[in-house]
N, C-alpha and C. Protein backbone atom coordinates (compact mmCIF):
# COMPACT_ATOMS: atom_id res chain seq x y z
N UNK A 1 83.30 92.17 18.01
CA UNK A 1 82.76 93.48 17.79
C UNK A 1 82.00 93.90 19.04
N UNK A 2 82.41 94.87 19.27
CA UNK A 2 82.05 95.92 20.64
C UNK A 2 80.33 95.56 20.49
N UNK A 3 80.10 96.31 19.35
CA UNK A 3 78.42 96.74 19.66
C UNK A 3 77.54 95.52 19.52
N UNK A 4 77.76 93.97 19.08
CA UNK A 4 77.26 92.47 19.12
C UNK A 4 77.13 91.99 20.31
N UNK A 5 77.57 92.60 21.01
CA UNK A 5 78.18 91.52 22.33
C UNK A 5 76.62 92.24 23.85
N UNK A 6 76.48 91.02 24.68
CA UNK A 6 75.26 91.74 25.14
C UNK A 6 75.80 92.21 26.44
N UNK A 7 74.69 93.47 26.48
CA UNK A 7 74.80 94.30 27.64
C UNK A 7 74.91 93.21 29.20
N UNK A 8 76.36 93.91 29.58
CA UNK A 8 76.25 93.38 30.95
C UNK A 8 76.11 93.93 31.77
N UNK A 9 74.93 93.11 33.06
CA UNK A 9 74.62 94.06 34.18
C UNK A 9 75.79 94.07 35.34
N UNK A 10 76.03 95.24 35.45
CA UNK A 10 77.12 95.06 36.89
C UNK A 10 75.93 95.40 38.04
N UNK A 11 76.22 94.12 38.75
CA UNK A 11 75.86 94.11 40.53
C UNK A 11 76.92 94.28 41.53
N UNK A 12 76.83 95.09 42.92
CA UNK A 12 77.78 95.38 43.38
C UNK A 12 78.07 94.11 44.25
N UNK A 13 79.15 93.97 44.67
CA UNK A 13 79.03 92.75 45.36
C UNK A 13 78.66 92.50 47.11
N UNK A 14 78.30 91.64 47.12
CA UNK A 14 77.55 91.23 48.46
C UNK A 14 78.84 91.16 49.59
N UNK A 15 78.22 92.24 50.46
CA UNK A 15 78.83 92.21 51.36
C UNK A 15 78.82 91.25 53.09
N UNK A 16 80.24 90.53 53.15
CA UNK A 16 79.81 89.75 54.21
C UNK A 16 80.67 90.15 55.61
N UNK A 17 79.93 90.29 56.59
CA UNK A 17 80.64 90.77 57.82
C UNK A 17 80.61 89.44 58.65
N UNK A 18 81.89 89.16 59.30
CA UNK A 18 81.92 87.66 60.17
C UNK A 18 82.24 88.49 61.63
N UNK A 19 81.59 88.11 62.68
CA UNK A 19 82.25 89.00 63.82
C UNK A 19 83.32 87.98 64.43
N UNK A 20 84.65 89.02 64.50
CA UNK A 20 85.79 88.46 65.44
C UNK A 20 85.63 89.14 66.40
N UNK A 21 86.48 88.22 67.42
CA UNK A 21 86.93 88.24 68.87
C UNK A 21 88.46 88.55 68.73
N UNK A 22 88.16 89.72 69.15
CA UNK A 22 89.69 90.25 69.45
C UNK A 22 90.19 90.25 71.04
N UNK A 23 89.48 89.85 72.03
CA UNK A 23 90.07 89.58 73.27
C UNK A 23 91.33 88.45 73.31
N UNK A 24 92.29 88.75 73.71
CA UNK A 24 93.47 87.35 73.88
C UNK A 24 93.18 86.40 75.08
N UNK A 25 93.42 85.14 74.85
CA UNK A 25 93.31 84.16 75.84
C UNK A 25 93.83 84.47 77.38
N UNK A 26 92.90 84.11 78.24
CA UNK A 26 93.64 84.36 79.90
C UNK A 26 95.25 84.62 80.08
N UNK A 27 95.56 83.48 79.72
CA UNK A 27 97.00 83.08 79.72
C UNK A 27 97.90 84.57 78.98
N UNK A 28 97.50 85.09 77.91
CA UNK A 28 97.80 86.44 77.80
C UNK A 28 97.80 87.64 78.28
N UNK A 29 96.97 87.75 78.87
CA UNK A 29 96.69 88.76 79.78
C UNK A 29 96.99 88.79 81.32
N UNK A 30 97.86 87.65 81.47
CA UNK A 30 98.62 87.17 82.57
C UNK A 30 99.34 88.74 83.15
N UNK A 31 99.40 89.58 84.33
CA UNK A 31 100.53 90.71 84.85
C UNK A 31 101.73 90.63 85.10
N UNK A 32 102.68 91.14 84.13
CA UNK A 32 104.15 90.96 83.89
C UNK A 32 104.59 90.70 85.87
N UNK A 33 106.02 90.05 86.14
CA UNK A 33 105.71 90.12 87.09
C UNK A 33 107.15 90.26 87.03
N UNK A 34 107.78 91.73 87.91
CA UNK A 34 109.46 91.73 88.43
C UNK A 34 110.20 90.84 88.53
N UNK A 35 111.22 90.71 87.92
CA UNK A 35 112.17 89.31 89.12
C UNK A 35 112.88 90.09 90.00
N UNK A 36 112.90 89.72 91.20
CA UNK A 36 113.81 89.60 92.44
C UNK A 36 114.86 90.85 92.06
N UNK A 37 115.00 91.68 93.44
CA UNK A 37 115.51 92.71 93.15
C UNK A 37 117.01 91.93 93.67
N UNK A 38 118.64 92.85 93.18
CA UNK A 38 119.81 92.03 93.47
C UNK A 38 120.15 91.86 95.20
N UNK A 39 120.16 91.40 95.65
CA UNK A 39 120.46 90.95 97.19
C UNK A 39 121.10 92.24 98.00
N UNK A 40 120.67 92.75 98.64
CA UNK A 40 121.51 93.95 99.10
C UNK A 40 122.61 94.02 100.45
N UNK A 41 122.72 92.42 100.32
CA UNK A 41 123.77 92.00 101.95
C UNK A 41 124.59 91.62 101.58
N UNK A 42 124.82 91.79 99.89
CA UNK A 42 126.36 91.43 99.30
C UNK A 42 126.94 92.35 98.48
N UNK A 43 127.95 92.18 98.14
CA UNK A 43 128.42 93.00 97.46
C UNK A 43 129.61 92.54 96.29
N UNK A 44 130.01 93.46 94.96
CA UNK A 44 130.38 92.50 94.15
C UNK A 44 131.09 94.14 93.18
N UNK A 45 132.04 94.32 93.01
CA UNK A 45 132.25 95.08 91.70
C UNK A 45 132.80 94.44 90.51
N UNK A 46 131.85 95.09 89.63
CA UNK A 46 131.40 94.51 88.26
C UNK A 46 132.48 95.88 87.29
N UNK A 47 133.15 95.27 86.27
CA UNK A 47 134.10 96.35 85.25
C UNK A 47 132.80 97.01 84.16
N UNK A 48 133.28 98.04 84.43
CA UNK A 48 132.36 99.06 83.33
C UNK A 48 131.47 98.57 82.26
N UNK A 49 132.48 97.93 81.43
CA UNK A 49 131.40 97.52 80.33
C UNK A 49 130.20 96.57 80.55
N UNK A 50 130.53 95.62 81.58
CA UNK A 50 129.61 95.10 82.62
C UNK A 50 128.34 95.20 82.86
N UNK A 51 128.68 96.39 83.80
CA UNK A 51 127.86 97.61 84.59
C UNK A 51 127.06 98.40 83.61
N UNK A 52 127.38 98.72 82.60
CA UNK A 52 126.32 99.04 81.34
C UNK A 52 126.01 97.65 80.93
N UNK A 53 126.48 97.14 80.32
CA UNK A 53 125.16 95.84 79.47
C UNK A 53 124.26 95.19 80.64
N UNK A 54 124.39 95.17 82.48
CA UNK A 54 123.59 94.67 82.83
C UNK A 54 122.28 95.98 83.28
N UNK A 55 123.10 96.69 83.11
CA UNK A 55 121.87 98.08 83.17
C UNK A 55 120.77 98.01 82.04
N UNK A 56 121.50 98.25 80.90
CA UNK A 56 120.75 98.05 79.53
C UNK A 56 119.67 96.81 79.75
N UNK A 57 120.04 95.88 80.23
CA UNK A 57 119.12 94.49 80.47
C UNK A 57 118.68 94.78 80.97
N UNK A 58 118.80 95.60 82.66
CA UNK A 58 117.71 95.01 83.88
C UNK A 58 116.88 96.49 82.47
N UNK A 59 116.87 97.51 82.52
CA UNK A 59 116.17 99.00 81.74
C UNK A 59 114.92 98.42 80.89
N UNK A 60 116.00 97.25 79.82
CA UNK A 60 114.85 97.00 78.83
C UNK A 60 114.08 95.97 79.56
N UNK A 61 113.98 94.98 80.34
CA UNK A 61 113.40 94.01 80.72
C UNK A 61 112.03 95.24 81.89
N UNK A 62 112.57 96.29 82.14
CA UNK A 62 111.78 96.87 82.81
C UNK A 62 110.52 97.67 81.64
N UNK A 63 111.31 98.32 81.03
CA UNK A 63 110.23 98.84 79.51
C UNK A 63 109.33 98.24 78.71
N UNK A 64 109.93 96.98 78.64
CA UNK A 64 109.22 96.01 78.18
C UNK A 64 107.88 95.59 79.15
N UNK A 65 108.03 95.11 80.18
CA UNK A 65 107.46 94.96 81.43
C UNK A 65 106.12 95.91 81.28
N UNK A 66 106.54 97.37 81.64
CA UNK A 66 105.84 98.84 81.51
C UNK A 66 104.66 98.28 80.33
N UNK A 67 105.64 98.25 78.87
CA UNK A 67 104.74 98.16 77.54
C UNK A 67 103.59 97.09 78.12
N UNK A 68 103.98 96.06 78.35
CA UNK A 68 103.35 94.89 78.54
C UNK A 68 101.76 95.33 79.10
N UNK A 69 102.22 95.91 80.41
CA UNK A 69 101.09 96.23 81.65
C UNK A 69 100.13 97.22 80.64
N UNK A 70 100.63 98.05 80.15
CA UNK A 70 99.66 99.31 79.30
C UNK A 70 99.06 98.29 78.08
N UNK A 71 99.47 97.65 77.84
CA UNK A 71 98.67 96.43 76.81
C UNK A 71 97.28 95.77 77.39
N UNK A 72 97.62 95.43 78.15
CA UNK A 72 97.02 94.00 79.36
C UNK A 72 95.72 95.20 79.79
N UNK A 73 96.43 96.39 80.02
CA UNK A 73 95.01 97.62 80.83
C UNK A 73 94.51 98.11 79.29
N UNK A 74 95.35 98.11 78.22
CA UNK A 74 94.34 98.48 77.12
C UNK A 74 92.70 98.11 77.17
N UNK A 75 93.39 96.09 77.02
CA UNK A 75 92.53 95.33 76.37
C UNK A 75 91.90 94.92 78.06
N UNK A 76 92.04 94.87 78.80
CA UNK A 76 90.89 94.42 80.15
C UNK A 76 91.78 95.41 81.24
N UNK A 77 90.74 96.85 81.47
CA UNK A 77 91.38 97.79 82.85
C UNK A 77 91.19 97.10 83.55
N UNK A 78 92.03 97.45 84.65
CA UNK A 78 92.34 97.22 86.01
C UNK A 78 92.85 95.72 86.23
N UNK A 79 92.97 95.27 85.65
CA UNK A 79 93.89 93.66 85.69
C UNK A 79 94.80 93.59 86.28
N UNK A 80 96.02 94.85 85.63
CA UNK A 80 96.76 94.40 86.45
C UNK A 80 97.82 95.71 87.38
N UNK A 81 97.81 95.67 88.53
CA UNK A 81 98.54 96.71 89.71
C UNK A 81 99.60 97.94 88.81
N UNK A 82 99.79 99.12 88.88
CA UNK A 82 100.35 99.71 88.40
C UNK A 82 101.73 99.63 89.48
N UNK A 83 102.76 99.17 88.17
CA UNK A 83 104.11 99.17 88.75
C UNK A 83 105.02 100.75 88.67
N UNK A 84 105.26 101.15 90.17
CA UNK A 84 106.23 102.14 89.77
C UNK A 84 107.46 102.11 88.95
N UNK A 85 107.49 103.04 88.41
CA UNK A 85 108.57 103.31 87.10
C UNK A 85 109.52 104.32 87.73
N UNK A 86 110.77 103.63 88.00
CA UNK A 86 112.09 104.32 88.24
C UNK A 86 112.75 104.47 87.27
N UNK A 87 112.94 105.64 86.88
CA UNK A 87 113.88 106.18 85.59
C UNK A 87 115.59 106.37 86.22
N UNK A 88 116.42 105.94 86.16
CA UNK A 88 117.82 106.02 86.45
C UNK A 88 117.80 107.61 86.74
C-alpha cells in the first residue's frame, strides 16, 4: 500500500570531476614527413589505369599527410613546418 510505505528523501547525486590529459604522447605529434619525390633522370611509361591508381595513392598519402599536420598544429602550434599543397 502506497500511503504505509515511508517517505523517501531524494538527494541529488554527488558529482565527481577527474581531470584528463588530453595532450598525445611525443611520439604522436611526430611531423608527417614526404617520401622522396620520383627521380627525375629517368623515365618510364606507365598504362593508364596505372597512372590513375598511382596518382590516387601519391593524392591520398598527400591529404592524409595535410590532415595529419592540421592535427599536430591543432593540439601543439607551430610544431610542425607548413607543407605546400599542390592540387593537380
Amino acid at each position: 500500500m502506497a500511503g504505509c510505505s515511508p517517505r523517501l528523501e531524494h538527494r541529488p547525486a554527488e558529482i565527481v570531476a577527474v581531470p584528463v590529459k588530453d595532450t598525445p604522447p611525443a611520439n604522436l605529434l611526430a611531423c608527417p614527413e614526404p617520401p622522396p619525390a620520383f627521380p627525375t633522370d629517368q623515365v618510364a611509361i606507365l598504362p593508364a589505369p596505372l597512372r590513375t591508381a598511382l596518382k590516387t595513392l601519391v593524392l591520398h598519402d598527400r591529404d592524409q599527410r595535410v590532415r595529419f599536420r592540421r592535427l599536430v598544429a591543432w593540439i601543439a602550434p607551430g610544431t610542425c613546418p607548413t607543407e605546400p599543397e599542390n592540387h593537380p
